[in-house]
PDB file of N, CA and C in Angstrom:
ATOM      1  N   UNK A   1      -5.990 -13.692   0.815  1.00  0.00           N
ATOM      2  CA  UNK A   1      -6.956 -13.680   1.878  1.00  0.00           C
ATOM      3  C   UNK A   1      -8.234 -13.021   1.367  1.00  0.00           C
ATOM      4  N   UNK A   2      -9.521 -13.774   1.538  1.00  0.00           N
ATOM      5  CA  UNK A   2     -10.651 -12.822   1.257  1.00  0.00           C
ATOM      6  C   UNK A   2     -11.272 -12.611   2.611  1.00  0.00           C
ATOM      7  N   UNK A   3     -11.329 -11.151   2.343  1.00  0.00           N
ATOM      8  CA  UNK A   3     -12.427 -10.406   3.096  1.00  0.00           C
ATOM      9  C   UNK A   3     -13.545 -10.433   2.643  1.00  0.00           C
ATOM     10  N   UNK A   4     -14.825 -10.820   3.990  1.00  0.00           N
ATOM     11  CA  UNK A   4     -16.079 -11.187   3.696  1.00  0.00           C
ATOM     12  C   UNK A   4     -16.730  -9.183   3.978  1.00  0.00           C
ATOM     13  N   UNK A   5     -17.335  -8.815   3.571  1.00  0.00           N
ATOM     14  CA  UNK A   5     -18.216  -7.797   3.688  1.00  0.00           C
ATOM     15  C   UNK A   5     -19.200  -8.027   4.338  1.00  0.00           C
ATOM     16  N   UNK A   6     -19.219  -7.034   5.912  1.00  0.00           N
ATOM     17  CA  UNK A   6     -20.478  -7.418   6.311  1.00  0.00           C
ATOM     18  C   UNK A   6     -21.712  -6.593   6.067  1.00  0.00           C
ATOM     19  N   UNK A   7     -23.111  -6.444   5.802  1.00  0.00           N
ATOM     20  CA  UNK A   7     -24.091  -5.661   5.787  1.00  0.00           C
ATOM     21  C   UNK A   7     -25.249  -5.874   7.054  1.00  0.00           C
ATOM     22  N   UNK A   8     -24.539  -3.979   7.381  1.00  0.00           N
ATOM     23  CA  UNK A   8     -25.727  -4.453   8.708  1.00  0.00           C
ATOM     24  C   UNK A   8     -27.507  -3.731   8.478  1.00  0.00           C
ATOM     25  N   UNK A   9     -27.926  -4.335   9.314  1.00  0.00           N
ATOM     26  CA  UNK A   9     -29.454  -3.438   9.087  1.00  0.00           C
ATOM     27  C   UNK A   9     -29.355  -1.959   9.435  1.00  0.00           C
ATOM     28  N   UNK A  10     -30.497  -1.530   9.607  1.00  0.00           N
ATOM     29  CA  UNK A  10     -30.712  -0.372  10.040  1.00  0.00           C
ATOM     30  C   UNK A  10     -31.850  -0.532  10.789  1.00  0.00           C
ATOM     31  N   UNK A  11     -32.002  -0.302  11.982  1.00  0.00           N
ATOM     32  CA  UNK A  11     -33.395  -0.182  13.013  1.00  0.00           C
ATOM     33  C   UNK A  11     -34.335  -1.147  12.259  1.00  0.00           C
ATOM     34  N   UNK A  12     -34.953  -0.695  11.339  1.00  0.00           N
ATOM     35  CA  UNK A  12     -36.251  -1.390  11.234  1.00  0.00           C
ATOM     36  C   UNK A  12     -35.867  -3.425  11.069  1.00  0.00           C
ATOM     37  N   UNK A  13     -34.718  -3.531  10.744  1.00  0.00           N
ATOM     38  CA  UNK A  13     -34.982  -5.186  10.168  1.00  0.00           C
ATOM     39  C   UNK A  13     -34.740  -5.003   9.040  1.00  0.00           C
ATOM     40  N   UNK A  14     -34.815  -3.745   7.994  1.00  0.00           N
ATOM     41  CA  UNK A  14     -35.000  -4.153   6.679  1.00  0.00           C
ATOM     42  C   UNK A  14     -33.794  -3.942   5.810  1.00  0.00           C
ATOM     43  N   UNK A  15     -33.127  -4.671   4.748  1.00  0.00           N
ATOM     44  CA  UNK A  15     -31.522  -4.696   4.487  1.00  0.00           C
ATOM     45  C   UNK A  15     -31.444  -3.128   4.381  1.00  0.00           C
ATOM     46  N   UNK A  16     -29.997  -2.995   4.568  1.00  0.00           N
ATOM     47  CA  UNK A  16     -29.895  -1.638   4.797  1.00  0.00           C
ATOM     48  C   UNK A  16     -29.756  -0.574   3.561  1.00  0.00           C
ATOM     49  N   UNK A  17     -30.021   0.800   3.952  1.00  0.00           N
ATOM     50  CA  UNK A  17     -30.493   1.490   3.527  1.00  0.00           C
ATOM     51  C   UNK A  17     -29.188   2.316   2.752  1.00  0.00           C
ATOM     52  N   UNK A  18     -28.052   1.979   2.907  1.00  0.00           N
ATOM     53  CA  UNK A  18     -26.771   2.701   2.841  1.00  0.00           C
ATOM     54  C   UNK A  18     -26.498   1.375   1.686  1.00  0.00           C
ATOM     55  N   UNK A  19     -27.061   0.236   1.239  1.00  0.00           N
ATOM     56  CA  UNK A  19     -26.603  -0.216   0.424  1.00  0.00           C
ATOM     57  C   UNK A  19     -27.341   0.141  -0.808  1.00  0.00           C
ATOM     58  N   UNK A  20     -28.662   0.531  -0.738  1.00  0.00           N
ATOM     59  CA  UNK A  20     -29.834   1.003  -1.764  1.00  0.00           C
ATOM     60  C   UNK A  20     -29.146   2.418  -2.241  1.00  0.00           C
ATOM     61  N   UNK A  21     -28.832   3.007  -1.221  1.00  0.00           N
ATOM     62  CA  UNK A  21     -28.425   4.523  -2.236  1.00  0.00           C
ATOM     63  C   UNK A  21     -27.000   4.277  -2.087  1.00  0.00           C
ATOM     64  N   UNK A  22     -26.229   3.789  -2.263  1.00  0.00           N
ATOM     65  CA  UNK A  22     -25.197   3.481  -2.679  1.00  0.00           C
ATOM     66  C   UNK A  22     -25.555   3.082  -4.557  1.00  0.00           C
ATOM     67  N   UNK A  23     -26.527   1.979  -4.654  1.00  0.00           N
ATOM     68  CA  UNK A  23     -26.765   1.712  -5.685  1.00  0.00           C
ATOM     69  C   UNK A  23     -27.300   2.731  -6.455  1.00  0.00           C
ATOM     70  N   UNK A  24     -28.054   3.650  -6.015  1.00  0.00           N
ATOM     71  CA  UNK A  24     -29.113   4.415  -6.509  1.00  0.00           C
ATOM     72  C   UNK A  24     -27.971   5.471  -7.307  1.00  0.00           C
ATOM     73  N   UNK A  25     -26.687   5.613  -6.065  1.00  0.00           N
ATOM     74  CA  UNK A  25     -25.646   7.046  -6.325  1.00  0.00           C
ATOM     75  C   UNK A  25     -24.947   6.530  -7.813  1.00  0.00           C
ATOM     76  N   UNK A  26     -24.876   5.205  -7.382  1.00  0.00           N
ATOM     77  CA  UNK A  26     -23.868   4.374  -9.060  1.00  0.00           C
ATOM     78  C   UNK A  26     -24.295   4.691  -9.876  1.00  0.00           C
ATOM     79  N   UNK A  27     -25.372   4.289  -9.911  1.00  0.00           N
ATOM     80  CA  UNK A  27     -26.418   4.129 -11.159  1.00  0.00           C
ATOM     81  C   UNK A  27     -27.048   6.277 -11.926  1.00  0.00           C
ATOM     82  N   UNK A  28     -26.430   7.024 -11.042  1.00  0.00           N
ATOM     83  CA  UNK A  28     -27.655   8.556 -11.159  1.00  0.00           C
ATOM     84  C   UNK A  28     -27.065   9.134 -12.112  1.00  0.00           C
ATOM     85  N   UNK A  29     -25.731   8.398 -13.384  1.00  0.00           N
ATOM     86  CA  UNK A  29     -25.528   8.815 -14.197  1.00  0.00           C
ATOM     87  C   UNK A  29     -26.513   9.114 -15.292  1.00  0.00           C
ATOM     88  N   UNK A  30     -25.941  10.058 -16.446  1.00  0.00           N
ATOM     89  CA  UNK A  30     -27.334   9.622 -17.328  1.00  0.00           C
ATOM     90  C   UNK A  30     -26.955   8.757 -18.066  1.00  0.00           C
ATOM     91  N   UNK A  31     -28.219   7.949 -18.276  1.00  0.00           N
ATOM     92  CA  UNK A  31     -28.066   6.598 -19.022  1.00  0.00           C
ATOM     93  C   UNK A  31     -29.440   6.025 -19.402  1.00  0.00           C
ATOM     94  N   UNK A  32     -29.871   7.449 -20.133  1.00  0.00           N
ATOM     95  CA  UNK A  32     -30.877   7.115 -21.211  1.00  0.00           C
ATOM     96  C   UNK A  32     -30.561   6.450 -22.398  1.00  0.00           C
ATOM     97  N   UNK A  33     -31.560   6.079 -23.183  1.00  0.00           N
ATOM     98  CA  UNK A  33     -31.446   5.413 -24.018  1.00  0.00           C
ATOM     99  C   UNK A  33     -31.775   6.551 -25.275  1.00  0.00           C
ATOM    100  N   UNK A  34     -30.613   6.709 -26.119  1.00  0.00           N
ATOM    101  CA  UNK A  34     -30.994   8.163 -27.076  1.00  0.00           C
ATOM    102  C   UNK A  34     -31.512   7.486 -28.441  1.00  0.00           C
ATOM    103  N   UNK A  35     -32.085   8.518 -28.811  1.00  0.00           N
ATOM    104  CA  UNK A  35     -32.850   8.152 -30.074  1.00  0.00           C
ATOM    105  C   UNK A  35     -31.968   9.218 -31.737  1.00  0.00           C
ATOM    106  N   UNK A  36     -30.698   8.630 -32.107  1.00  0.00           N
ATOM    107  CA  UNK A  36     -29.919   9.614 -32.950  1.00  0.00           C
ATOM    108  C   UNK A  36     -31.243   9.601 -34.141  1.00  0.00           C
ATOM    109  N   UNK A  37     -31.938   9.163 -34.589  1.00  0.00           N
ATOM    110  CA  UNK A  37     -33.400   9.517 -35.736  1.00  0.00           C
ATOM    111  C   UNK A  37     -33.954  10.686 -35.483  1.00  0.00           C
ATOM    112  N   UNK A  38     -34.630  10.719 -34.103  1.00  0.00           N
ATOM    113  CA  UNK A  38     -35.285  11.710 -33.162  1.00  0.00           C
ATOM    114  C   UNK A  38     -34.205  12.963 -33.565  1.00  0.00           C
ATOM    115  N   UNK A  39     -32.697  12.801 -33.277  1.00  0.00           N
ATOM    116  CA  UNK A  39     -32.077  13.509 -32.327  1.00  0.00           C
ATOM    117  C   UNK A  39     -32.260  14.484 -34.105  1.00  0.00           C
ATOM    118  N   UNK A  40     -32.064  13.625 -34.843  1.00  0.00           N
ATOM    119  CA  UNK A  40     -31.590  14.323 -36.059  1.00  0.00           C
ATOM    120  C   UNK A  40     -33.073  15.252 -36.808  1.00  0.00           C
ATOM    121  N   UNK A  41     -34.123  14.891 -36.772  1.00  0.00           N
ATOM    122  CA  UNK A  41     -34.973  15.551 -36.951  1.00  0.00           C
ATOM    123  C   UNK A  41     -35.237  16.890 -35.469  1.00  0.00           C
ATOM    124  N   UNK A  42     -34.759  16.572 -34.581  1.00  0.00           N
ATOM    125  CA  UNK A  42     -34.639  18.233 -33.575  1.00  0.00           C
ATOM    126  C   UNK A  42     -33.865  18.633 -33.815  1.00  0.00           C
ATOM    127  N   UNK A  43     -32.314  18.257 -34.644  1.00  0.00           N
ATOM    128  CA  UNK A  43     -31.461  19.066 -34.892  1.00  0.00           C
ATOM    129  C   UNK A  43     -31.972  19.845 -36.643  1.00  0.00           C
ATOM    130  N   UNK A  44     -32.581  19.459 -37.096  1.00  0.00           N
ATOM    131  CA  UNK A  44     -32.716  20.281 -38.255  1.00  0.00           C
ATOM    132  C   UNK A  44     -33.973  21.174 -37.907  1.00  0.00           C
ATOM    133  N   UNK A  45     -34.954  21.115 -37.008  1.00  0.00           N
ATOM    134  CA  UNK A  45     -35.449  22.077 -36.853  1.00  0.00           C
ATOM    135  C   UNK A  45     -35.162  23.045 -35.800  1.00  0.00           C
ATOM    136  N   UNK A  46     -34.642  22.444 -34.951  1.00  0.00           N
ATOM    137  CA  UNK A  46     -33.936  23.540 -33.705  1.00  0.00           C
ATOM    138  C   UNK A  46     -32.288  24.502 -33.943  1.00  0.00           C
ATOM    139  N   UNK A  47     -31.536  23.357 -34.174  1.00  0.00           N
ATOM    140  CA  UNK A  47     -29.734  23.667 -34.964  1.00  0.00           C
ATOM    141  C   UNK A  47     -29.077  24.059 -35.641  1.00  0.00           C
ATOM    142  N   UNK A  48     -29.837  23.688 -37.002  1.00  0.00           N
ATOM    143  CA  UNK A  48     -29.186  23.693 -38.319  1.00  0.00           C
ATOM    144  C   UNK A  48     -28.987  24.770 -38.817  1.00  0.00           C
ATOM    145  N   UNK A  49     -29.726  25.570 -38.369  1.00  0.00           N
ATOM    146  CA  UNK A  49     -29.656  27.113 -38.998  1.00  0.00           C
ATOM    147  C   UNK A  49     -28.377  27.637 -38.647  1.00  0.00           C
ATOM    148  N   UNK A  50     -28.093  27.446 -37.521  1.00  0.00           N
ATOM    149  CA  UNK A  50     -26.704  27.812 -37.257  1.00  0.00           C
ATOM    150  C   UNK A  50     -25.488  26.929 -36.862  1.00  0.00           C
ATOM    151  N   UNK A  51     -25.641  25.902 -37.029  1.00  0.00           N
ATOM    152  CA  UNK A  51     -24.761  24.534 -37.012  1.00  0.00           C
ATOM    153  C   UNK A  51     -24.386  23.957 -38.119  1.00  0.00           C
ATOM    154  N   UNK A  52     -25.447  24.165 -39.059  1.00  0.00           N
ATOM    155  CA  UNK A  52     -25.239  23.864 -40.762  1.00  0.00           C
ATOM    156  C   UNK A  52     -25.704  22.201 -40.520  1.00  0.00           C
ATOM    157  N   UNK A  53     -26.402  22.259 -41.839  1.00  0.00           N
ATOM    158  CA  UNK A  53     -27.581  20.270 -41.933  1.00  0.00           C
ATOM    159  C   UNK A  53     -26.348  19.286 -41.364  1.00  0.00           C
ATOM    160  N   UNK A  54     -24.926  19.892 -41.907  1.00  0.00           N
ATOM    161  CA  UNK A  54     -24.656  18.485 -41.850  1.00  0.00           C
ATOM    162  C   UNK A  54     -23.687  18.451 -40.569  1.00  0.00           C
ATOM    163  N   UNK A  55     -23.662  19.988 -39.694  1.00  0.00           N
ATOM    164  CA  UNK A  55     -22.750  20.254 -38.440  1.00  0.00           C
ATOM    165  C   UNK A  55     -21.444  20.444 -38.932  1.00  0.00           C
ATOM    166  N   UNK A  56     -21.488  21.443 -39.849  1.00  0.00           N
ATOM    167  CA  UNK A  56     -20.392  22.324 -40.459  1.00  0.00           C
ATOM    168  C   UNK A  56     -20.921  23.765 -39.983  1.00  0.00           C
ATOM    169  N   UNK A  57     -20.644  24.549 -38.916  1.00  0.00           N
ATOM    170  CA  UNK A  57     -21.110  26.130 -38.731  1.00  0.00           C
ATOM    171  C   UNK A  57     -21.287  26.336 -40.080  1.00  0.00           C
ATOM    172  N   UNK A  58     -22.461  27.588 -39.889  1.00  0.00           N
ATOM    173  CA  UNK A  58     -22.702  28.497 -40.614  1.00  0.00           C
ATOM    174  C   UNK A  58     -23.358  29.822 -39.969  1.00  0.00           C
ATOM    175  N   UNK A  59     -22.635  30.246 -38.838  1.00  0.00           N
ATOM    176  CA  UNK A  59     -22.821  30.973 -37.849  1.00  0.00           C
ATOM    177  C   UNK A  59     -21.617  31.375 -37.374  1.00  0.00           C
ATOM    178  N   UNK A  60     -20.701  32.593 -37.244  1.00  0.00           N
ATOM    179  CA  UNK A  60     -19.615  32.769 -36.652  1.00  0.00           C
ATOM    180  C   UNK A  60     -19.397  32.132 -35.067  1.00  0.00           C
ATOM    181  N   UNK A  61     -18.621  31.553 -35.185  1.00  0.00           N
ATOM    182  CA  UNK A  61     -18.743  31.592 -33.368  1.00  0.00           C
ATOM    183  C   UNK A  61     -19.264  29.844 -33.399  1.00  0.00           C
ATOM    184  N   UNK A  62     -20.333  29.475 -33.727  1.00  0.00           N
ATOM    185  CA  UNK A  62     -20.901  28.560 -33.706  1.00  0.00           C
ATOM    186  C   UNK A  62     -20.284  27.608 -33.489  1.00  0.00           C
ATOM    187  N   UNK A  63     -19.802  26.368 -32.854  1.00  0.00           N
ATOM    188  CA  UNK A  63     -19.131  25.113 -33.216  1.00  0.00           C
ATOM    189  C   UNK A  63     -19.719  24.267 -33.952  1.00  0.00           C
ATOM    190  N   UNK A  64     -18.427  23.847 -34.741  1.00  0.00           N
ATOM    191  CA  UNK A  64     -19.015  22.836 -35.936  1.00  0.00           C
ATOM    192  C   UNK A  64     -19.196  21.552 -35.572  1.00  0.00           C
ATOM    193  N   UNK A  65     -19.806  20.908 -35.390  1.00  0.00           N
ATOM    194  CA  UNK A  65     -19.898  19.259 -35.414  1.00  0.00           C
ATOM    195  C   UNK A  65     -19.579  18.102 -36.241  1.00  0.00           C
ATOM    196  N   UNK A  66     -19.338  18.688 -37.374  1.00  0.00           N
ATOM    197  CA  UNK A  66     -18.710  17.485 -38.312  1.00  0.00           C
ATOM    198  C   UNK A  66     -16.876  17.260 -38.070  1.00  0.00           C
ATOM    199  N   UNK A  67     -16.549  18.470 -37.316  1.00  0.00           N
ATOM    200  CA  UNK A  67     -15.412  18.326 -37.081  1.00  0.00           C
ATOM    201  C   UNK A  67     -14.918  17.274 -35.825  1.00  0.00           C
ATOM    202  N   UNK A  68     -15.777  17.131 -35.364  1.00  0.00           N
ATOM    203  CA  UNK A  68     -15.943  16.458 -33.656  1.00  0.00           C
ATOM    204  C   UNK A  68     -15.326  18.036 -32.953  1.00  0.00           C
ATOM    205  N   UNK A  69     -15.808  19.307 -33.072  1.00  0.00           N
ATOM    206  CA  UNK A  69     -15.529  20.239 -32.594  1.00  0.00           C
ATOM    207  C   UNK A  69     -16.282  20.102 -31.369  1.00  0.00           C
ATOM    208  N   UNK A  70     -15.587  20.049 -29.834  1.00  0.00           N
ATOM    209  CA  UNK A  70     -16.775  19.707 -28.387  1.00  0.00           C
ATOM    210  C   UNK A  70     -16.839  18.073 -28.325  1.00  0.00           C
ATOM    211  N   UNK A  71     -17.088  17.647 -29.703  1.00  0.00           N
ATOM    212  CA  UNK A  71     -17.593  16.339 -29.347  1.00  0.00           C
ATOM    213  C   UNK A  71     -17.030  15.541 -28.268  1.00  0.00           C
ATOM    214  N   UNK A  72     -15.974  15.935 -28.139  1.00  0.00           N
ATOM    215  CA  UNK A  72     -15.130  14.959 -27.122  1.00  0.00           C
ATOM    216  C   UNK A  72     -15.844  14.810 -25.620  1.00  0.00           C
ATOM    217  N   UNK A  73     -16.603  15.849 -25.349  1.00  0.00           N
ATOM    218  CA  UNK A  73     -16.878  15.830 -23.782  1.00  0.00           C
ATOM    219  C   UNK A  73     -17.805  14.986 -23.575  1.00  0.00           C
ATOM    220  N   UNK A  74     -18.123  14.745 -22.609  1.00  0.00           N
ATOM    221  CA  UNK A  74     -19.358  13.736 -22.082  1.00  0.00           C
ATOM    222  C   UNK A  74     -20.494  14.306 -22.036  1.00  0.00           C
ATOM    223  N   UNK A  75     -21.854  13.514 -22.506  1.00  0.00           N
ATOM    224  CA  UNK A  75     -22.840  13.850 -22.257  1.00  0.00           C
ATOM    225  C   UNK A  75     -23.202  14.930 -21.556  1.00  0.00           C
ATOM    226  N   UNK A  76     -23.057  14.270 -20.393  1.00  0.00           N
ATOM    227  CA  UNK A  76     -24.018  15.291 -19.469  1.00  0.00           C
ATOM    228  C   UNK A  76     -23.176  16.779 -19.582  1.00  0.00           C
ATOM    229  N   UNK A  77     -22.264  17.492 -19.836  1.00  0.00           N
ATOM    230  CA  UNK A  77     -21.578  18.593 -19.926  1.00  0.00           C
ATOM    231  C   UNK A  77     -22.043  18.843 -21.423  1.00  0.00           C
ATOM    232  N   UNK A  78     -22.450  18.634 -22.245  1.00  0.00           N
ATOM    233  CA  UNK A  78     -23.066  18.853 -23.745  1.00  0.00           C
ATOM    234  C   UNK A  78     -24.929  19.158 -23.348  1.00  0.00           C
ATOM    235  N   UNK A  79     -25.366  18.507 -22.061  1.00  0.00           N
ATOM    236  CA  UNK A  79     -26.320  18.870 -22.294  1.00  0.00           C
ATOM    237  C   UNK A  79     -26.489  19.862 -21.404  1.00  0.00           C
ATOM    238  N   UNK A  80     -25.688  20.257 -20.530  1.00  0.00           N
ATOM    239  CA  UNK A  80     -25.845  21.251 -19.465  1.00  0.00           C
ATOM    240  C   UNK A  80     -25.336  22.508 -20.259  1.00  0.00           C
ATOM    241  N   UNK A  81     -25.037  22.359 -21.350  1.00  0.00           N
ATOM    242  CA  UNK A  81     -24.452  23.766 -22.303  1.00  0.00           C
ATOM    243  C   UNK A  81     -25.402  23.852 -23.472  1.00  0.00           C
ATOM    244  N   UNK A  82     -26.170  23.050 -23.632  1.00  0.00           N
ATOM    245  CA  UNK A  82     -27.449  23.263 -24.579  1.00  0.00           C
ATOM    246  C   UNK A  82     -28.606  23.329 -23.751  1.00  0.00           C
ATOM    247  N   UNK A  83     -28.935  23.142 -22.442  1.00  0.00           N
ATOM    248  CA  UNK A  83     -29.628  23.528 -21.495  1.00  0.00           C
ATOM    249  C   UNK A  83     -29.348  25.166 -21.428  1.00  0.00           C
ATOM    250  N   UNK A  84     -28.229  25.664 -20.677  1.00  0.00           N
ATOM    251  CA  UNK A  84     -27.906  27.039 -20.580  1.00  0.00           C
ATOM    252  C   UNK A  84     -27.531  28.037 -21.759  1.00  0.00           C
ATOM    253  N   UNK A  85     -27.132  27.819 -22.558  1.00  0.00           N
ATOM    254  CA  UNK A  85     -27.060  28.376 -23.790  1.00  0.00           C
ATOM    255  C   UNK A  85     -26.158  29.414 -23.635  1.00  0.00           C
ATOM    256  N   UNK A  86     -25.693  29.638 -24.786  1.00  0.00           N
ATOM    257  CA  UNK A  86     -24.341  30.487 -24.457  1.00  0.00           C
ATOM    258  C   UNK A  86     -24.298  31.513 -25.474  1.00  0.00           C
ATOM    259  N   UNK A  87     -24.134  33.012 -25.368  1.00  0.00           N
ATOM    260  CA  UNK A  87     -23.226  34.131 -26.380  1.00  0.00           C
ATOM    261  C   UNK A  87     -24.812  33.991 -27.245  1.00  0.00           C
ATOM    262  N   UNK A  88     -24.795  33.539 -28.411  1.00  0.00           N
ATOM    263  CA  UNK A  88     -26.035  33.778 -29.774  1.00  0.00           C
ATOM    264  C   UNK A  88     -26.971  33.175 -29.626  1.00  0.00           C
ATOM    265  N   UNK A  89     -26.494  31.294 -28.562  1.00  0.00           N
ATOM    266  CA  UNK A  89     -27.349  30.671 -28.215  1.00  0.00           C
ATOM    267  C   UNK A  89     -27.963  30.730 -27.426  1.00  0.00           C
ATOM    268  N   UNK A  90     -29.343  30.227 -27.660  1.00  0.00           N
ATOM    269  CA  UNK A  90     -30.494  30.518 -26.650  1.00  0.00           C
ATOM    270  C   UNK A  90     -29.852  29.667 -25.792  1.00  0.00           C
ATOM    271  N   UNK A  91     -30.806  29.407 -24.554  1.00  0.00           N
ATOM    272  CA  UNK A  91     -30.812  28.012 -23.728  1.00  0.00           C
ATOM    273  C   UNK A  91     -32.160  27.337 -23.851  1.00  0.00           C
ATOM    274  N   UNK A  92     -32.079  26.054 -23.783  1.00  0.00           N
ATOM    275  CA  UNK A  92     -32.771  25.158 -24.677  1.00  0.00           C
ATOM    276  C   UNK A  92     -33.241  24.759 -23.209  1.00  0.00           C
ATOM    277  N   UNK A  93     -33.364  24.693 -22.285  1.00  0.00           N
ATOM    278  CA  UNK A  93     -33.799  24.284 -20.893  1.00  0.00           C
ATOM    279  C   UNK A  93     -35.425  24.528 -21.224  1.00  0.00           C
ATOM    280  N   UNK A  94     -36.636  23.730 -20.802  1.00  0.00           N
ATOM    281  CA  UNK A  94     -37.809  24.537 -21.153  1.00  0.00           C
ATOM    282  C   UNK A  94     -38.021  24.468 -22.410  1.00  0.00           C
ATOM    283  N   UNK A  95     -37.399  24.597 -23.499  1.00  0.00           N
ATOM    284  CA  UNK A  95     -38.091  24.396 -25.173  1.00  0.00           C
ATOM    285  C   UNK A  95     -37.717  22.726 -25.003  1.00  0.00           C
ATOM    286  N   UNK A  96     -36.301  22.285 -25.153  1.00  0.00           N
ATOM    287  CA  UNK A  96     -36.432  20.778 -25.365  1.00  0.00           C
ATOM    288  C   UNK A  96     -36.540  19.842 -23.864  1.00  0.00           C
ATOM    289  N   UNK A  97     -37.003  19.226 -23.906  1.00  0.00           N
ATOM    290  CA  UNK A  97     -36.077  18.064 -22.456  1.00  0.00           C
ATOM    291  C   UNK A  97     -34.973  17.727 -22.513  1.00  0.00           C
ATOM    292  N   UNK A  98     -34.533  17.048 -21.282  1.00  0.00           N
ATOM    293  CA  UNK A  98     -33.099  16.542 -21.439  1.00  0.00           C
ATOM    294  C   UNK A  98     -33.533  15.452 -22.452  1.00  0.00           C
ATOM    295  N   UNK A  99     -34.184  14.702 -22.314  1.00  0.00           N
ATOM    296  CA  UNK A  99     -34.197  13.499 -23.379  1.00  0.00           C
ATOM    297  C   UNK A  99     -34.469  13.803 -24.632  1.00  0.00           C
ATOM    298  N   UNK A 100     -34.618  14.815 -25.202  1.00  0.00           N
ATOM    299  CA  UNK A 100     -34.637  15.998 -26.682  1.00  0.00           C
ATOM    300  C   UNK A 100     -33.309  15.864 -26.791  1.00  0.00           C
ATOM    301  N   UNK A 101     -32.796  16.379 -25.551  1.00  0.00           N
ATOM    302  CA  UNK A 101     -31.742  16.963 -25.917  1.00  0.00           C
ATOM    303  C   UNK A 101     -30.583  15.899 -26.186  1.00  0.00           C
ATOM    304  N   UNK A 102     -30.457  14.872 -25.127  1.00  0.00           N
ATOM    305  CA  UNK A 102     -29.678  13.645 -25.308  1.00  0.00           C
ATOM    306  C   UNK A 102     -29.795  13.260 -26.739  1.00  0.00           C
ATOM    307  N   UNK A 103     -30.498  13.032 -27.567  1.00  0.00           N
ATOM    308  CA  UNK A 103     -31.390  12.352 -28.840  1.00  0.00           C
ATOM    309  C   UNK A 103     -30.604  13.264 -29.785  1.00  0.00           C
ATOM    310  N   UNK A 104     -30.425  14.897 -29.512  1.00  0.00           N
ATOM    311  CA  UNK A 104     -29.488  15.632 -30.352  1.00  0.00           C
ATOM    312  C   UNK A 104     -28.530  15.100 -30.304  1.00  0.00           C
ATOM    313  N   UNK A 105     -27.512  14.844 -29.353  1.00  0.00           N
ATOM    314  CA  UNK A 105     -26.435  14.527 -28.899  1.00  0.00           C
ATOM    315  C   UNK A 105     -26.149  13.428 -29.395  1.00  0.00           C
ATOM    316  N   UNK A 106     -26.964  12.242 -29.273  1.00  0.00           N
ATOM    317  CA  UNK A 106     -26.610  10.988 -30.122  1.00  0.00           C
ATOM    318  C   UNK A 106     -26.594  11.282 -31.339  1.00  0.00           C
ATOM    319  N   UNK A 107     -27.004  12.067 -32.311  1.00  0.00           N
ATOM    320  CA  UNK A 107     -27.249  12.563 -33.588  1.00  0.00           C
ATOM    321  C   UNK A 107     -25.947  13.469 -34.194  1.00  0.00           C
ATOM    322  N   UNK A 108     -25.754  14.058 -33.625  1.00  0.00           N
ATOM    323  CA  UNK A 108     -24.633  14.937 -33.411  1.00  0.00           C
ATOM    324  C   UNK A 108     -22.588  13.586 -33.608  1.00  0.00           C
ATOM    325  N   UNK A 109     -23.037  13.155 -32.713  1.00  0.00           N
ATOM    326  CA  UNK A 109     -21.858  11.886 -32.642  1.00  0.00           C
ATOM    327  C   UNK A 109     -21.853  11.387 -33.963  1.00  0.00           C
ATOM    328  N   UNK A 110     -23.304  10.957 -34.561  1.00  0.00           N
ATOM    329  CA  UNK A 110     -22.558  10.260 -35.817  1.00  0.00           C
ATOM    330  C   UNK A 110     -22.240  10.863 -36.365  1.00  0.00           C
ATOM    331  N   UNK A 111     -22.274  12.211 -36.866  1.00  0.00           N
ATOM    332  CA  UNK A 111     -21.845  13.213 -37.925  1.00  0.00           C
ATOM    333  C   UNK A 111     -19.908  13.140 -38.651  1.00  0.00           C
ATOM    334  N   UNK A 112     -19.404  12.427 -37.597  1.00  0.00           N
ATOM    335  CA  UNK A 112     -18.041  12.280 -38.087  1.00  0.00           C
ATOM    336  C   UNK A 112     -17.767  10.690 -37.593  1.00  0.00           C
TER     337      UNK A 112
END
């Protein structure tokens, strides 16, 4: 059996408004387009010092990136922890953008 879906207006006449942010809510992931070139030239001047060139620590404490150490999590939780910064690390909120920061992140992934 198919069920037809109905969509009703809202006051004005105009299609409704509960189907637009419905779309808007789908879509409010991030889903930039990263630049790993970019990401890799902010990681050697912002990172490396304590991430090591190739994302092997060279910082106690530090996580390594060639290991896929973190790598596993999703975006947006990688950038909300390089936004806030943690223990030695600064927070990067204000020095990079999120789209800096995404661009690390794609950069970061290829490393292993």
């Amino acid at each position: 059996m198919i069920r037809q879906i109905e969509f009703k207006k809202i006051g004005s006449g105009k299609p409704t408004l509960c189907l637009t942010f419905l779309l808007l809510l789908l879509s409010s992931g991030i889903s930039y387009a990263s630049d790993p070139g970019k990401g890799g030239r902010l990681y050697a001047m912002q990172c490396a010092s304590c991430h090591g060139a190739s994302g092997t620590s060279v910082m106690p404490g530090a996580p390594s990136f060639s290991r896929g150490e973190r790598m596993m999590q999703p975006d947006a939780i990688l950038l909300s922890s390089i936004q806030t910064g943690k223990n030695a690390m600064p927070a990067y909120r204000g020095i990079l953008s999120d789209q800096d920061i995404l661009d690390v992140i794609a950069y970061l992934r290829t490393l292993h």
